[in-house]
N, C-alpha and C. Protein backbone atom coordinates (compact mmCIF):
# COMPACT_ATOMS: atom_id res chain seq x y z
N UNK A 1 -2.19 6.33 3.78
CA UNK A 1 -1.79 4.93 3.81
C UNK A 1 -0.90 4.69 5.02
N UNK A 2 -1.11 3.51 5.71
CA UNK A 2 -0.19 3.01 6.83
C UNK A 2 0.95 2.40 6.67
N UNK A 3 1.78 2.76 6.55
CA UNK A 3 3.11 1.73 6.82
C UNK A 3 3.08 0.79 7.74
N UNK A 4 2.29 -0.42 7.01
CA UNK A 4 2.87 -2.09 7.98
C UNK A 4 3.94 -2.73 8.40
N UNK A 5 4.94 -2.14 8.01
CA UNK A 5 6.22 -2.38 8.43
C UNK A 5 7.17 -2.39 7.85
N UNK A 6 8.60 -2.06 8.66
CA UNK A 6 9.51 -1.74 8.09
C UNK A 6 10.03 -2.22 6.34
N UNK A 7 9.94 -3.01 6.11
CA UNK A 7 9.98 -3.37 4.53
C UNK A 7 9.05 -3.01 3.38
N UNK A 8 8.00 -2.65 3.80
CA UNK A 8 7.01 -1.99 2.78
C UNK A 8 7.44 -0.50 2.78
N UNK A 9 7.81 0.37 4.19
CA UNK A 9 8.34 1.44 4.08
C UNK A 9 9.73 1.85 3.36
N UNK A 10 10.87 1.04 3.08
CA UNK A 10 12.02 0.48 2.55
C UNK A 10 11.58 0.44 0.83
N UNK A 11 10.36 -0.24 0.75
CA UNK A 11 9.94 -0.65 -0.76
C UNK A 11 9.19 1.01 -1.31
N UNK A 12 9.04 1.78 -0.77
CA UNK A 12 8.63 3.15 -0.72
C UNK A 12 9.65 3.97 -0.55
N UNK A 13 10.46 3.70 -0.22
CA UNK A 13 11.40 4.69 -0.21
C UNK A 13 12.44 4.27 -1.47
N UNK A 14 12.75 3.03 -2.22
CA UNK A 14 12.92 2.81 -3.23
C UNK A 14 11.90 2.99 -4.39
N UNK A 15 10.74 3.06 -4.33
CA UNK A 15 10.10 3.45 -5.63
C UNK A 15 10.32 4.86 -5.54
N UNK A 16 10.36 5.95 -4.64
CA UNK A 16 10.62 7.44 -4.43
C UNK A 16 12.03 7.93 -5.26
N UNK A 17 12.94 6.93 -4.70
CA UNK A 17 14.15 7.03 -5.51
C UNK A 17 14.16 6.80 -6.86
N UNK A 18 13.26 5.63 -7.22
CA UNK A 18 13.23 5.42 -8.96
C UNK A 18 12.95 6.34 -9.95
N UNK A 19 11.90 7.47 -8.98
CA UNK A 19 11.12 8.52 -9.80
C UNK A 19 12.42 9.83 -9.51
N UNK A 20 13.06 10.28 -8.47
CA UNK A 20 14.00 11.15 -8.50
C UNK A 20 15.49 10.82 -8.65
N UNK A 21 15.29 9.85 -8.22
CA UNK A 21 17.25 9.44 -8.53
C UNK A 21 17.39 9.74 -10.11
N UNK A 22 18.84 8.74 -10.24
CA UNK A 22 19.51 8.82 -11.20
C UNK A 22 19.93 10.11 -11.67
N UNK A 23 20.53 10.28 -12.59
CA UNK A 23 21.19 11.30 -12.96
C UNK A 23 20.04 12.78 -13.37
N UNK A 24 19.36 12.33 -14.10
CA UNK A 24 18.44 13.83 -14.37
C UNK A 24 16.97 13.46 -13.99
N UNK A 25 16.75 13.19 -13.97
CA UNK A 25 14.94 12.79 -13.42
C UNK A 25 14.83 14.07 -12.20
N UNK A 26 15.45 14.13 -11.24
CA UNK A 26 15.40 14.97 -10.41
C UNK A 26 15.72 16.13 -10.64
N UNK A 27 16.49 16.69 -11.05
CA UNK A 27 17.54 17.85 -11.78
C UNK A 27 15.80 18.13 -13.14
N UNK A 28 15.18 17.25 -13.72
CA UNK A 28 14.22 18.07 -14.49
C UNK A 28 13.23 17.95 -13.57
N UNK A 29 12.74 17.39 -12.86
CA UNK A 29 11.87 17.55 -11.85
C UNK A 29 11.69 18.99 -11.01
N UNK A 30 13.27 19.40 -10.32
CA UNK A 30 13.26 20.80 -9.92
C UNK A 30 13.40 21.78 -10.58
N UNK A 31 13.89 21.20 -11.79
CA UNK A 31 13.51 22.71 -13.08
C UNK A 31 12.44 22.87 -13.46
N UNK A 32 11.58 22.16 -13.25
CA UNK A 32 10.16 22.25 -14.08
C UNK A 32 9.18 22.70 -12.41
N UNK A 33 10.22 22.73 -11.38
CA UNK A 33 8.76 23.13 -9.84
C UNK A 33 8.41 24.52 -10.22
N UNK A 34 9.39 25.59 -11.01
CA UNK A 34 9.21 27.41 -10.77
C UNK A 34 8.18 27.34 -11.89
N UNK A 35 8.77 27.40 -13.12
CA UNK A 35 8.10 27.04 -14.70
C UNK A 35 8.17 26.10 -15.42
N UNK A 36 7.14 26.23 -16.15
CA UNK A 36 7.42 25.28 -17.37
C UNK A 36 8.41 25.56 -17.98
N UNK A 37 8.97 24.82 -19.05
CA UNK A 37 10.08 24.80 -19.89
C UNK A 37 10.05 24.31 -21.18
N UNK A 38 10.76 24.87 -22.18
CA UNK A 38 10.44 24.29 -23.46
C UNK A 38 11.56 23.06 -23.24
N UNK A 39 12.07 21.92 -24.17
CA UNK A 39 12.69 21.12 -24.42
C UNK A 39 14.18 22.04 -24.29
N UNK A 40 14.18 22.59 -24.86
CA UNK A 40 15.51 23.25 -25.46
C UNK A 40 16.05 24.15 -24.67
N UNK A 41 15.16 24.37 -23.36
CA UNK A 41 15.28 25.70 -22.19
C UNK A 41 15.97 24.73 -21.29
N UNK A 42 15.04 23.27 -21.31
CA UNK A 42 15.67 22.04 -20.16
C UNK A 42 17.16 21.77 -20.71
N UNK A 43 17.26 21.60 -21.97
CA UNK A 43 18.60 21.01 -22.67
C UNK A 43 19.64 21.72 -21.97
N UNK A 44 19.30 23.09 -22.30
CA UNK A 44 20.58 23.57 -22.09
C UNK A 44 20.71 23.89 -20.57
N UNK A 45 19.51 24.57 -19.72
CA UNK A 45 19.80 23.91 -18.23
C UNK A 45 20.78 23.02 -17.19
N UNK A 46 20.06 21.88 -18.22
CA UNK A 46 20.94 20.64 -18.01
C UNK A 46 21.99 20.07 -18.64
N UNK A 47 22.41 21.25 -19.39
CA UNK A 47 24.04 21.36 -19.90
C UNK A 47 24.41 20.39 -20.37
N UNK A 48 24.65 18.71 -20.18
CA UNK A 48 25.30 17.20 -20.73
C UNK A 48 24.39 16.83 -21.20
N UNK A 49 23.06 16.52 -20.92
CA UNK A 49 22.27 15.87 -21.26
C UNK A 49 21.94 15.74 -22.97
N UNK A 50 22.21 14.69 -23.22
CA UNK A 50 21.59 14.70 -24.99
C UNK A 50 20.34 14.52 -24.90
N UNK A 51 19.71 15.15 -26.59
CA UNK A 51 18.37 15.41 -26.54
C UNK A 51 17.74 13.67 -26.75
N UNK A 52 18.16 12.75 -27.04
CA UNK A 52 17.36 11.42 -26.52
C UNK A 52 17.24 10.95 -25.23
N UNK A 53 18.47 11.25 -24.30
CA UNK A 53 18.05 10.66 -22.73
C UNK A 53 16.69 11.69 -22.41
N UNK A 54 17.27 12.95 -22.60
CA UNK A 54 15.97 13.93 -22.37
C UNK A 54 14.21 13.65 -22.72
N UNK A 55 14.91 13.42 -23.67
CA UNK A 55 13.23 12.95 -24.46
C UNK A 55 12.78 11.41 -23.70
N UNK A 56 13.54 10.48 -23.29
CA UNK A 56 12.95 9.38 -22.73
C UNK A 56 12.93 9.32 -21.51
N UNK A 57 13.47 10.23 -20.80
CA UNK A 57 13.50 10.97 -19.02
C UNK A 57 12.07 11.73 -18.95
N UNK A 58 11.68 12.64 -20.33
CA UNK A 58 10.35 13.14 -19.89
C UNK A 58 9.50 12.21 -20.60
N UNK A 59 9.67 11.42 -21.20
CA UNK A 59 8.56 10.75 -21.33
C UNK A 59 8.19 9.74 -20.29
N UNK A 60 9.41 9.34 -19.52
CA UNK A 60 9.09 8.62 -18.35
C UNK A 60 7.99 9.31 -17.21
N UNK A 61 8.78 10.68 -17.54
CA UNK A 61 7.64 11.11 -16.39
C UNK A 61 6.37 11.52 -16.60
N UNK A 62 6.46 11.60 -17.48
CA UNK A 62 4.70 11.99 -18.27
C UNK A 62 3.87 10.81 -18.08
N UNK A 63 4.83 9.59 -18.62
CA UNK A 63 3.92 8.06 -18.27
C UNK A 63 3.31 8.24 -16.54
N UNK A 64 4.14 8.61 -15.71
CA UNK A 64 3.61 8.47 -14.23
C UNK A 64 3.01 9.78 -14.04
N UNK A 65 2.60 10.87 -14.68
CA UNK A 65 1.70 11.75 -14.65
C UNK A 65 2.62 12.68 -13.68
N UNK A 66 3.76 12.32 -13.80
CA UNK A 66 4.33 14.06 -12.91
C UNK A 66 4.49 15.32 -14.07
N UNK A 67 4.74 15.31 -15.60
CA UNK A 67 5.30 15.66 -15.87
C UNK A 67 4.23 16.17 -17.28
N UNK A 68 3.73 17.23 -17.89
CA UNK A 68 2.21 17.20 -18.86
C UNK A 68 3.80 17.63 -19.61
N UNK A 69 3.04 17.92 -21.22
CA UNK A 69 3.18 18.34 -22.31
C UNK A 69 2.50 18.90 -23.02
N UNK A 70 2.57 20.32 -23.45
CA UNK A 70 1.62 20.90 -23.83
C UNK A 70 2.20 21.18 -25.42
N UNK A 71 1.42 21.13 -26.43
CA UNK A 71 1.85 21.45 -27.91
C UNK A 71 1.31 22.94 -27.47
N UNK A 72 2.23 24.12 -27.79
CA UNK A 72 1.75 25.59 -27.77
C UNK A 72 1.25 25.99 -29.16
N UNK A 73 2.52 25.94 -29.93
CA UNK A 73 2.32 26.65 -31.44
C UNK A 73 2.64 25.20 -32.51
N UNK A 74 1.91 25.16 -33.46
CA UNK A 74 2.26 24.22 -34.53
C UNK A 74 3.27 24.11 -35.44
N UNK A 75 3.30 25.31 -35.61
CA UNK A 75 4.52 26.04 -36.82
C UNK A 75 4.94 26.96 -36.41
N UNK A 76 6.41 27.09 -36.20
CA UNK A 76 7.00 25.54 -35.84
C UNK A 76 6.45 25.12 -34.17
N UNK A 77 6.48 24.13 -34.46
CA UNK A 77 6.28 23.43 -33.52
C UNK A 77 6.52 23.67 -32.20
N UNK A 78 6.11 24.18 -31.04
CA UNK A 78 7.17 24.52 -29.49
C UNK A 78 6.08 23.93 -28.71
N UNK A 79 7.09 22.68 -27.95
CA UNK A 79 6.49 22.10 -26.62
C UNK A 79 6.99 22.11 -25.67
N UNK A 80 5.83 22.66 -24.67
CA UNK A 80 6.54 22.85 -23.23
C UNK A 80 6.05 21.92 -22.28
N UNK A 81 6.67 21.55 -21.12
CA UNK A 81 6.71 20.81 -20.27
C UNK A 81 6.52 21.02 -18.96
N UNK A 82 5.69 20.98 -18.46
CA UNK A 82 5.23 21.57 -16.80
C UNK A 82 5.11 20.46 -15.94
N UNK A 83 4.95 20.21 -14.94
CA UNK A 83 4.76 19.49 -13.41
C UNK A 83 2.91 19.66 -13.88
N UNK A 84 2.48 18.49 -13.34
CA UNK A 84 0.96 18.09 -13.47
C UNK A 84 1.08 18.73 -11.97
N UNK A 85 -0.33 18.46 -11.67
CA UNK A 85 -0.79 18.43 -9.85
C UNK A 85 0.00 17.70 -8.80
N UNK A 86 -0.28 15.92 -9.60
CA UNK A 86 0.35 15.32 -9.09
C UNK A 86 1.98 15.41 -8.74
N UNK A 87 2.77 16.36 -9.88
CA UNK A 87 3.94 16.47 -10.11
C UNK A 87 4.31 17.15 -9.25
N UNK A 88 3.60 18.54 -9.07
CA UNK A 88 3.48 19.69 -8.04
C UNK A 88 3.74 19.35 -6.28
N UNK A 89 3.37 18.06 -6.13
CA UNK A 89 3.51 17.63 -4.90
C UNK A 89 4.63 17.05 -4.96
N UNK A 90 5.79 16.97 -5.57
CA UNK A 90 7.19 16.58 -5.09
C UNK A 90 8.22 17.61 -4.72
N UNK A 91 7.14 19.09 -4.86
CA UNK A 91 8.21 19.78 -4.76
C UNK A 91 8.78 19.74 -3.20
N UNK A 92 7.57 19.71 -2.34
CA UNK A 92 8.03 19.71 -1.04
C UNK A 92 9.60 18.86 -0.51
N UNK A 93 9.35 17.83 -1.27
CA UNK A 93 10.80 16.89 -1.18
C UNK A 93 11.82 17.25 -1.59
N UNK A 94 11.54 17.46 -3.13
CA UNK A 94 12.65 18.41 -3.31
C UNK A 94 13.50 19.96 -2.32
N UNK A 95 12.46 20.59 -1.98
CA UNK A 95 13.05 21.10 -0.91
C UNK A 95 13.77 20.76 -0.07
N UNK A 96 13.41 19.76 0.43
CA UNK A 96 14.08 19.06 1.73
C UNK A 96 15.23 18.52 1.36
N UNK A 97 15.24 18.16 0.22
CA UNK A 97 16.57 17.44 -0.27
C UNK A 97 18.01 18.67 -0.51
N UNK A 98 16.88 19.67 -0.85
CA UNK A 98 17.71 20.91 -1.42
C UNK A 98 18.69 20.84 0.38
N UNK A 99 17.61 21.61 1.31
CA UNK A 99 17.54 21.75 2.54
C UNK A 99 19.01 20.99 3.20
N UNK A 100 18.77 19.27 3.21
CA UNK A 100 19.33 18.41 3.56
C UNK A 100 21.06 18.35 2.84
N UNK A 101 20.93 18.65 1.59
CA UNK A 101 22.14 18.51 0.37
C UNK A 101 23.33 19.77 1.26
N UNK A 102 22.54 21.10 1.49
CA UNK A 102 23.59 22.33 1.98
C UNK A 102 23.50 22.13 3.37
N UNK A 103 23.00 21.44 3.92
CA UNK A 103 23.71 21.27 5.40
C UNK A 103 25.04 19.65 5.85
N UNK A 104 24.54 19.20 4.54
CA UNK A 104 25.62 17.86 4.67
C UNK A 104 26.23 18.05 3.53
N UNK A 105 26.71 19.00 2.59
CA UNK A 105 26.93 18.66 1.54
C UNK A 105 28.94 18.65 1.64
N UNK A 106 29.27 19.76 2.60
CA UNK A 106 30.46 19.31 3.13
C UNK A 106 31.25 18.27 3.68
N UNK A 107 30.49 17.56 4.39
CA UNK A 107 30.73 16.20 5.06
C UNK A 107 30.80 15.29 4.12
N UNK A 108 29.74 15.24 3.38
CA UNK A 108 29.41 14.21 2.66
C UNK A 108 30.47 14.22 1.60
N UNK A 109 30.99 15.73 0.68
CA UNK A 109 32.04 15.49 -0.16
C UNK A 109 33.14 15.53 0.20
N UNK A 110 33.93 15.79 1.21
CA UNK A 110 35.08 16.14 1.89
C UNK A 110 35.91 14.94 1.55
N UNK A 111 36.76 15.89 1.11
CA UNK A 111 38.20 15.70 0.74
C UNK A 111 39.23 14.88 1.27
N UNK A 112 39.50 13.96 0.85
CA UNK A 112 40.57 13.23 2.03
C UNK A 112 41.68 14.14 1.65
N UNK A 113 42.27 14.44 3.16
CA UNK A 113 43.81 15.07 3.48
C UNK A 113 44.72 14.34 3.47
């Protein structure tokens, strides 16, 4: 796709943010690039998170197909959560962000003296 100009590229770089910003969307996004994860592997991962934001953070992403759900065992019940194909292709960004975060991450938090 072509970028027609600066404001459609702007409107793309805000829908990019909608899917990784905020507080955990991204944070389960890069937990789920190595392995899948059960619910309860992400929970505690992600240390604050209660299990309803969790549950409506991956269901968000499942709606946009980054994010599958697989039922493994019935009894009891264990579902795990992997990166689709589509999902698989954010890792590259994520990298970069990783990349980008430890070369500015000093500047950017620094301390007033």
């Amino acid at each position: 796709m072509e970028i027609k100009n600066k404001q459609q590229g702007i409107m793309i770089v805000a829908d990019v943010l909608d899917i990784v910003g905020g507080k955990w969307r991204g944070q389960i996004l890069a937990h789920l690039c190595d392995d899948p994860k059960r619910f309860n592997e992400l929970k505690t991962v992600l240390n604050k998170i209660t299990s309803s934001t969790l549950t409506k953070e991956l269901r968000y992403l499942e709606d946009i197909k980054m994010v599958e759900r697989k039922i493994i065992q019935d009894k009891p019940i264990v579902i795990e959560y992997k990166l689709t194909d589509h999902g698989m292709s954010i890792k590259d960004l994520i990298v970069h962000i990783v990349e980008w975060g430890q070369k500015h991450r000093d500047s950017v938090f620094k301390k007033d003296e």
